[in-house]
Protein backbone atom coordinates (compact mmCIF):
# COMPACT_ATOMS: atom_id res chain seq x y z
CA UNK A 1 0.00 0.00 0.00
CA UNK A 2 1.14 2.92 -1.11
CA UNK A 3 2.17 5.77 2.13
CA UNK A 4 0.81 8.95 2.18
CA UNK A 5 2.62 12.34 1.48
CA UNK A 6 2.52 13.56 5.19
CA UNK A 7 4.09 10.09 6.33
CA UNK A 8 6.99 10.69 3.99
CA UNK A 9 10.17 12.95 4.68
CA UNK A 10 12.91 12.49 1.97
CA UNK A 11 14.03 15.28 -0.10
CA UNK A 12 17.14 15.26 -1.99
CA UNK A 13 19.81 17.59 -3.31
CA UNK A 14 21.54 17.31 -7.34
CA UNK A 15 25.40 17.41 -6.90
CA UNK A 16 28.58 17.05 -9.35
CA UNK A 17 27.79 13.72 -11.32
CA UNK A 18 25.42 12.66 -8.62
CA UNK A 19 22.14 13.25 -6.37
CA UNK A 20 22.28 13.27 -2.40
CA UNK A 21 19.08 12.29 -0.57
CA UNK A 22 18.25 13.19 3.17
CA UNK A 23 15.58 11.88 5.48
CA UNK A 24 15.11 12.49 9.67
CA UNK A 25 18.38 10.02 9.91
CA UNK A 26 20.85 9.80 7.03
CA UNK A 27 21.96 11.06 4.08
CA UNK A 28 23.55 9.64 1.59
CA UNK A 29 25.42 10.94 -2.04
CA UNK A 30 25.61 8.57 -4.40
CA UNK A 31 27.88 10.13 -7.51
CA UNK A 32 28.78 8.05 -10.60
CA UNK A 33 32.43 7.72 -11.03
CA UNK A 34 35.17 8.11 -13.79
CA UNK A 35 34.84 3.99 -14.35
CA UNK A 36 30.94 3.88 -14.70
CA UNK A 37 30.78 2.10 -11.18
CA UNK A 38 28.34 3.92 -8.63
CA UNK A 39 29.27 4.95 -5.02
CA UNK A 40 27.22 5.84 -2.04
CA UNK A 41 28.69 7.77 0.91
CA UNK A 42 26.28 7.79 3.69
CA UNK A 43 25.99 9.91 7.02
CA UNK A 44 23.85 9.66 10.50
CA UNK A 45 22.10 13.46 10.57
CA UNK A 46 22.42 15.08 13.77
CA UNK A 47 20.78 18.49 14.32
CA UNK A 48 21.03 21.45 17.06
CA UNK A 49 17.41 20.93 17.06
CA UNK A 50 17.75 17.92 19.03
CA UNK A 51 19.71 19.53 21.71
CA UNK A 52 17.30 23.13 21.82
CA UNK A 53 13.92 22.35 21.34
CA UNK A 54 13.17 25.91 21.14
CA UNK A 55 14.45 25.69 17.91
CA UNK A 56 12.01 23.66 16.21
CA UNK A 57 8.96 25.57 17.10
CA UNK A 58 7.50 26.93 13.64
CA UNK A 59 8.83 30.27 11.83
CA UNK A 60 12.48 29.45 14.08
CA UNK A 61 12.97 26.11 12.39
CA UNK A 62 13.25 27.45 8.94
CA UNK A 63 16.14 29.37 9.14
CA UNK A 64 17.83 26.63 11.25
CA UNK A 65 17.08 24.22 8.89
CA UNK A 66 18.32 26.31 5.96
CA UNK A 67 21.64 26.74 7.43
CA UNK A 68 22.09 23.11 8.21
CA UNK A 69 20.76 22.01 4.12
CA UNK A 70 23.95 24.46 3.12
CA UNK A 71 26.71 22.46 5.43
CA UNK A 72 25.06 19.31 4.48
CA UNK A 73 24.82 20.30 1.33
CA UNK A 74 28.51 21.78 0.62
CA UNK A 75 29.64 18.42 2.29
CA UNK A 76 27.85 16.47 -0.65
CA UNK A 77 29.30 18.53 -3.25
CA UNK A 78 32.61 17.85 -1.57
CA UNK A 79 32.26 14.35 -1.56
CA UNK A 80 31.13 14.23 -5.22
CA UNK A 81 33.93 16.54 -6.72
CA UNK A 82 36.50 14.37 -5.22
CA UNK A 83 35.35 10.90 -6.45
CA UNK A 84 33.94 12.29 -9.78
CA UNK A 85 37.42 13.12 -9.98
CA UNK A 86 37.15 16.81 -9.94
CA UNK A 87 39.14 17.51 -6.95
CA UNK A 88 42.23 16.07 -5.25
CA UNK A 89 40.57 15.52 -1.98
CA UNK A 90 37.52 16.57 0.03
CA UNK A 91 36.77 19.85 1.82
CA UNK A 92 37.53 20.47 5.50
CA UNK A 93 35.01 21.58 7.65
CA UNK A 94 36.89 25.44 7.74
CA UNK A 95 36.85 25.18 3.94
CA UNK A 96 33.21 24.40 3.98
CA UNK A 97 32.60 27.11 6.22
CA UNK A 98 34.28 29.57 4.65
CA UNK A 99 32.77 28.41 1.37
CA UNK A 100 29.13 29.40 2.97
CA UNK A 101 30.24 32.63 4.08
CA UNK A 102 31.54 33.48 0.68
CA UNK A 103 28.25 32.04 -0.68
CA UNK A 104 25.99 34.02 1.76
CA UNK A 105 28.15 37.46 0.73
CA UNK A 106 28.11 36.71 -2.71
CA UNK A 107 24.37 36.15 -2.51
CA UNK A 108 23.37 39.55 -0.05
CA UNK A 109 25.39 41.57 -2.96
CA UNK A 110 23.31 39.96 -6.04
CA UNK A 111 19.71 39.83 -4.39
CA UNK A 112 19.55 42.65 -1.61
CA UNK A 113 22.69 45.26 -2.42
CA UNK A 114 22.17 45.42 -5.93
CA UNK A 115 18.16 45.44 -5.66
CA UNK A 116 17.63 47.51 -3.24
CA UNK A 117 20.65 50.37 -4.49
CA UNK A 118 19.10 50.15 -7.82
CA UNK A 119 15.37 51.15 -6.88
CA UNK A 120 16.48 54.31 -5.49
CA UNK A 121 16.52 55.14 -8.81
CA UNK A 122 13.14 55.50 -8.64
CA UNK A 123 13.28 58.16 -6.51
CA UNK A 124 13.29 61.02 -9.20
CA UNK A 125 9.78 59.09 -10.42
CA UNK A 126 7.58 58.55 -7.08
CA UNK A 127 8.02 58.52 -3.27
CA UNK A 128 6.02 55.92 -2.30
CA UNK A 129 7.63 53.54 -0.63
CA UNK A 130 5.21 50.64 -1.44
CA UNK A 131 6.35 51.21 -5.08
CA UNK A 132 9.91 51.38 -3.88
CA UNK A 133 9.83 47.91 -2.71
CA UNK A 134 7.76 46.50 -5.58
CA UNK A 135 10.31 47.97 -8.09
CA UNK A 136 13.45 46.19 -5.68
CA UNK A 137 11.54 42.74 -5.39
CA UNK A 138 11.48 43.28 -9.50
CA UNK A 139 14.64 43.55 -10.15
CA UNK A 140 15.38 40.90 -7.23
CA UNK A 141 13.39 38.34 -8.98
CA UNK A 142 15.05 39.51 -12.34
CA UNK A 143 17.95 38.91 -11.47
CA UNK A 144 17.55 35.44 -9.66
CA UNK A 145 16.18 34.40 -13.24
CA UNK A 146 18.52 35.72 -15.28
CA UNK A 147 21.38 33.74 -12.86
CA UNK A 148 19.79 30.28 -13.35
CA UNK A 149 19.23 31.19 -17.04
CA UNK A 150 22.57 31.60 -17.82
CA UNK A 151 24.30 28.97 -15.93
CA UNK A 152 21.99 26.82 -17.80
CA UNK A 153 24.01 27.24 -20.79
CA UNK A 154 27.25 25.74 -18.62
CA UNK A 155 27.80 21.77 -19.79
CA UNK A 156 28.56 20.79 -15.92
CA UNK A 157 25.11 22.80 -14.75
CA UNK A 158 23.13 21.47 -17.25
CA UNK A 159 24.30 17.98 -15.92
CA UNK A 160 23.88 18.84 -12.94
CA UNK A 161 19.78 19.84 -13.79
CA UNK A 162 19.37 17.02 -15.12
CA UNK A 163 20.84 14.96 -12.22
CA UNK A 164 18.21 17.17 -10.77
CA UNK A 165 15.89 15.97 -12.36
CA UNK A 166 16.49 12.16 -11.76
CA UNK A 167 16.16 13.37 -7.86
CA UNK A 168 12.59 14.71 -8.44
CA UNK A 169 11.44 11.74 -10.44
CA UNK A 170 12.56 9.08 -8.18
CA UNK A 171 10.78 10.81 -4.50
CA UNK A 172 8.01 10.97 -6.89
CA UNK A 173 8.14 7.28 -7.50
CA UNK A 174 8.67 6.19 -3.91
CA UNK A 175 6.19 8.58 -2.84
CA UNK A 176 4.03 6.60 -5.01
CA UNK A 177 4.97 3.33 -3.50
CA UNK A 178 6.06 1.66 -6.89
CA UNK A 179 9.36 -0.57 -7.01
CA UNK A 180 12.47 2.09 -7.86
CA UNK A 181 13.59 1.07 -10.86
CA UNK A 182 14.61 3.16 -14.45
CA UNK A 183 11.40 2.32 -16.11
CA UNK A 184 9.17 3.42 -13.57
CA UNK A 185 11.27 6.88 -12.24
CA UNK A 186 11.00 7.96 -16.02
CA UNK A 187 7.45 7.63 -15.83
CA UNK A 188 6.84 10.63 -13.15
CA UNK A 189 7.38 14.38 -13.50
CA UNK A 190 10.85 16.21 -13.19
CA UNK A 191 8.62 18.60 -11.38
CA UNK A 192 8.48 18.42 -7.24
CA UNK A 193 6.30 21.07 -4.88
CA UNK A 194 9.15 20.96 -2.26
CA UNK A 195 11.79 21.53 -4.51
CA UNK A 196 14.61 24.22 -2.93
CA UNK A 197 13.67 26.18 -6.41
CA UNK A 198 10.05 26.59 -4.76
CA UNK A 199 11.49 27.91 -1.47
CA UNK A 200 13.34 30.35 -3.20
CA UNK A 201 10.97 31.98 -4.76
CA UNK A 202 8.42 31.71 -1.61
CA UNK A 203 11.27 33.81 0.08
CA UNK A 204 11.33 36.74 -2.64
CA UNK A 205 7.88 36.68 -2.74
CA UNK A 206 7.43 36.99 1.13
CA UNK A 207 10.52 39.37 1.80
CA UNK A 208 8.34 41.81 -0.70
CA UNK A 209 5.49 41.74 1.77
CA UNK A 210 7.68 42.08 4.86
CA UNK A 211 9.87 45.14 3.36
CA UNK A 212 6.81 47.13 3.02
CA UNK A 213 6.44 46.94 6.65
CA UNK A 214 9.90 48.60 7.47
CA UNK A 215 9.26 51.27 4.62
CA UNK A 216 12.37 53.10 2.30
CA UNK A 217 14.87 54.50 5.03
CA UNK A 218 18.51 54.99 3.74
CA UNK A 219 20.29 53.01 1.62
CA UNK A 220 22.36 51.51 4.55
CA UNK A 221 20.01 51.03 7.06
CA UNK A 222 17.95 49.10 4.05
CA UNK A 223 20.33 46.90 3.46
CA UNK A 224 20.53 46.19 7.41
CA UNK A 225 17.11 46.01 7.44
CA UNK A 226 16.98 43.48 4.77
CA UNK A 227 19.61 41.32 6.36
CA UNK A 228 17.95 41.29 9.61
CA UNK A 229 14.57 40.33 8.80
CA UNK A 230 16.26 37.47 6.26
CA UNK A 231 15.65 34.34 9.40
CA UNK A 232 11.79 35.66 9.78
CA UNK A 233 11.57 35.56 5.87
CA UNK A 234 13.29 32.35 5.77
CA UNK A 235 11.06 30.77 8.47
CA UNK A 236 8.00 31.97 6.98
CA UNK A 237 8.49 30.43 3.14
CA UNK A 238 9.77 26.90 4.92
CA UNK A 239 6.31 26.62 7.07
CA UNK A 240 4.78 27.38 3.55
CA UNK A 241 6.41 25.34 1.62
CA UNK A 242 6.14 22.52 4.15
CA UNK A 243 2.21 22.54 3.61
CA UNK A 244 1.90 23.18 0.18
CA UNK A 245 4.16 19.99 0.09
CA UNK A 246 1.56 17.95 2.24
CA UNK A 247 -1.44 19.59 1.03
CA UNK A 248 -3.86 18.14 -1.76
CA UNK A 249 -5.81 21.77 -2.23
CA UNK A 250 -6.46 22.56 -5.47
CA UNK A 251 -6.11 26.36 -4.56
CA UNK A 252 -2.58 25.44 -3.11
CA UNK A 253 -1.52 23.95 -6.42
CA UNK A 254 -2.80 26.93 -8.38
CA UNK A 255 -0.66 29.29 -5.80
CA UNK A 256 2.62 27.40 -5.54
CA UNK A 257 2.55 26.50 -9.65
CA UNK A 258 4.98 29.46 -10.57
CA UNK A 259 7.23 27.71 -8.21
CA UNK A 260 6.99 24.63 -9.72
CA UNK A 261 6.96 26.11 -13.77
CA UNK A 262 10.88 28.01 -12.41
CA UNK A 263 11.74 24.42 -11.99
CA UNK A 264 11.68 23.72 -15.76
CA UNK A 265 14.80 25.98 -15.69
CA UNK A 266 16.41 24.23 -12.49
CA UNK A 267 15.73 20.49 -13.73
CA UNK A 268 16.26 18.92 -17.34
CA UNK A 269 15.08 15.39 -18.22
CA UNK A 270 17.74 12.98 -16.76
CA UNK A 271 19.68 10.14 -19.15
CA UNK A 272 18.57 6.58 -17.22
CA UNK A 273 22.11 6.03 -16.01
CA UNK A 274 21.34 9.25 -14.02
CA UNK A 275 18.12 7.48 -12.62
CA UNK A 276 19.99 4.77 -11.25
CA UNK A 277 22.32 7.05 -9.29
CA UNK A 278 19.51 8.50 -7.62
CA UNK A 279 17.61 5.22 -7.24
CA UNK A 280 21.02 4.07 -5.56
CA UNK A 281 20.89 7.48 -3.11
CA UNK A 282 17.46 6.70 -2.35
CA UNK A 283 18.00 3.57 -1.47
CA UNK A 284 20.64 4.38 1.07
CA UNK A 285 18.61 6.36 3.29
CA UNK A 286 15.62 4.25 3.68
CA UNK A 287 15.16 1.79 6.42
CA UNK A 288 15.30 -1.93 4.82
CA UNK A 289 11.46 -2.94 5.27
CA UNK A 290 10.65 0.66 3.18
CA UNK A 291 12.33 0.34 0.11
CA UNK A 292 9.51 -1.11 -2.57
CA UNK A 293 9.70 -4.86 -3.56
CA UNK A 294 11.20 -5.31 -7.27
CA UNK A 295 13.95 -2.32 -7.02
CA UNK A 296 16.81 -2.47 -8.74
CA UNK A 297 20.46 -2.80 -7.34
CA UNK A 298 23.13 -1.14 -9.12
CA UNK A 299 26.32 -0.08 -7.03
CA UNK A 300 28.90 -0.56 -4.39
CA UNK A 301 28.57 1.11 -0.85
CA UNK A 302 31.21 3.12 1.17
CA UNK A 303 29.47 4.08 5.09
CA UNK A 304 31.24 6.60 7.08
């Protein structure tokens, strides 16, 4: 018998030349290496949420759990650089670090510094500040798509969509409760409502409504503003995004759909020997007794 959607909590990340897929417990990245074989690295997921309740209480776990996707995440992509065979050897955890704090800069300078610097333009036109912060979540939103639509054009990225894509399809087919094999992951959509593409733009979309709130002070104390408010943003998309991912509304659908259309750009239809990497990552983070009768087997497995 197939489970239901709310009794399900596996979601899944594309990396170099592989997929890595998380549940409460484990993750595991499964990349394809240089000699066709497949190989599955697998970690126990420990969280400070454990530890500090407090911390798991709704609108404070979203931000927590965003920080702790990017470590997990940048230790994935670590993993599969090195045994793709893109990298000598895997990060440390000060490289990884450092890596997110790079990432986090790069990212405040691309979608708030440049955003909100450039709507002061405006200025000359209106000074409403309403229209102020329509005109920066704009040009935020502009340029988000204009970033994914040109790395789309990169060889590695577009492998790396499509590895994406193999991700989607195969929770969709063990959400489904068929066997994971090729045949049946091609069969479902590359297309997934809690896709980290959705939650992105969720958090433009809700960081317009909250800016309006704090009005058009300097340019400076904007961009504080902007910063600051960033964990409440972040905690409000993840609650709604976690029950647009459970629910079976119709109106739901119809709301999160220009989430899930963006994800035509973030996903491309993966090649089957993609499928079997992510059936392979799949696999590794289920319990024995859940993985469906009939799936397929297809690689060797290295447990740290």
């Amino acid at each position: 018998m197939p489970k239901k959607i709310t009794d399900l909590a596996v979601g899944g990340q594309a990396v170099i030349e592989g997929v890595m897929m998380r549940d409460a417990a484990k993750t595991a990245t499964a990349v394809r290496l240089p000699n066709g074989e497949i190989e599955v690295e697998t970690h126990s997921v420990t969280s400070i949420r454990d530890r500090y309740p407090v911390l798991n209480l709704p609108l404070i776990r979203g931000s927590v759990i965003m920080v702790e996707s990017l470590v997990i995440g940048m230790r994935a992509l670590s993993f599969s650089a090195q045994a793709a065979g893109e990298e000598d050897e895997q990060m440390t955890k000060k490289e990884i670090a450092m890596t997110i704090i790079f990432a986090l800069v790069l990212a405040s300078v691309l979608f708030i510094i440049i955003p909100t610097g450039a709507a002061h333009l405006a200025a000359a036109y209106t000074d409403d500040p309403i229209v102020f912060n329509l005109i920066e979540g704009g040009i935020r939103l502009a340029v988000f798509l204009l970033y994914i639509w040109g790395i789309s054009f990169m060889d590695g990225i577009r492998r790396v969509f499509q590895y994406h894509g193999a991700e989607h399809k195969t929770i969709h087919c063990y959400e489904a409760g068929q066997a994971l094999t090729v045949e049946n992951v091609q069969a479902f959509p590359r297309l997934h409502p809690r896709c980290g593409t959705n939650f992105l733009l969720i958090v433009m979309v809700v960081a317009i409504v909250f800016h309006v709130f704090f009005g058009w002070p300097d340019l400076w104390l904007r961009i504080l503003s902007r910063l600051a408010v960033l964990p409440i943003v972040a905690g409000v998309s993840y609650e709604i995004i976690r029950f647009a991912g459970r629910s079976e509304n119709r109106l739901i659908h119809i709301l999160i759909a220009p989430g899930l259309w963006l994800q035509y750009l973030t996903t491309r239809p993966p090649a089957d020997e993609m499928v079997e990497v992510a059936i392979e990552s799949l696999k590794a983070v289920l319990p024995p007794e859940d993985i469906p009768e009939g799936s397929g087997n297809y690689r060797k497995e290295v447990t740290c």
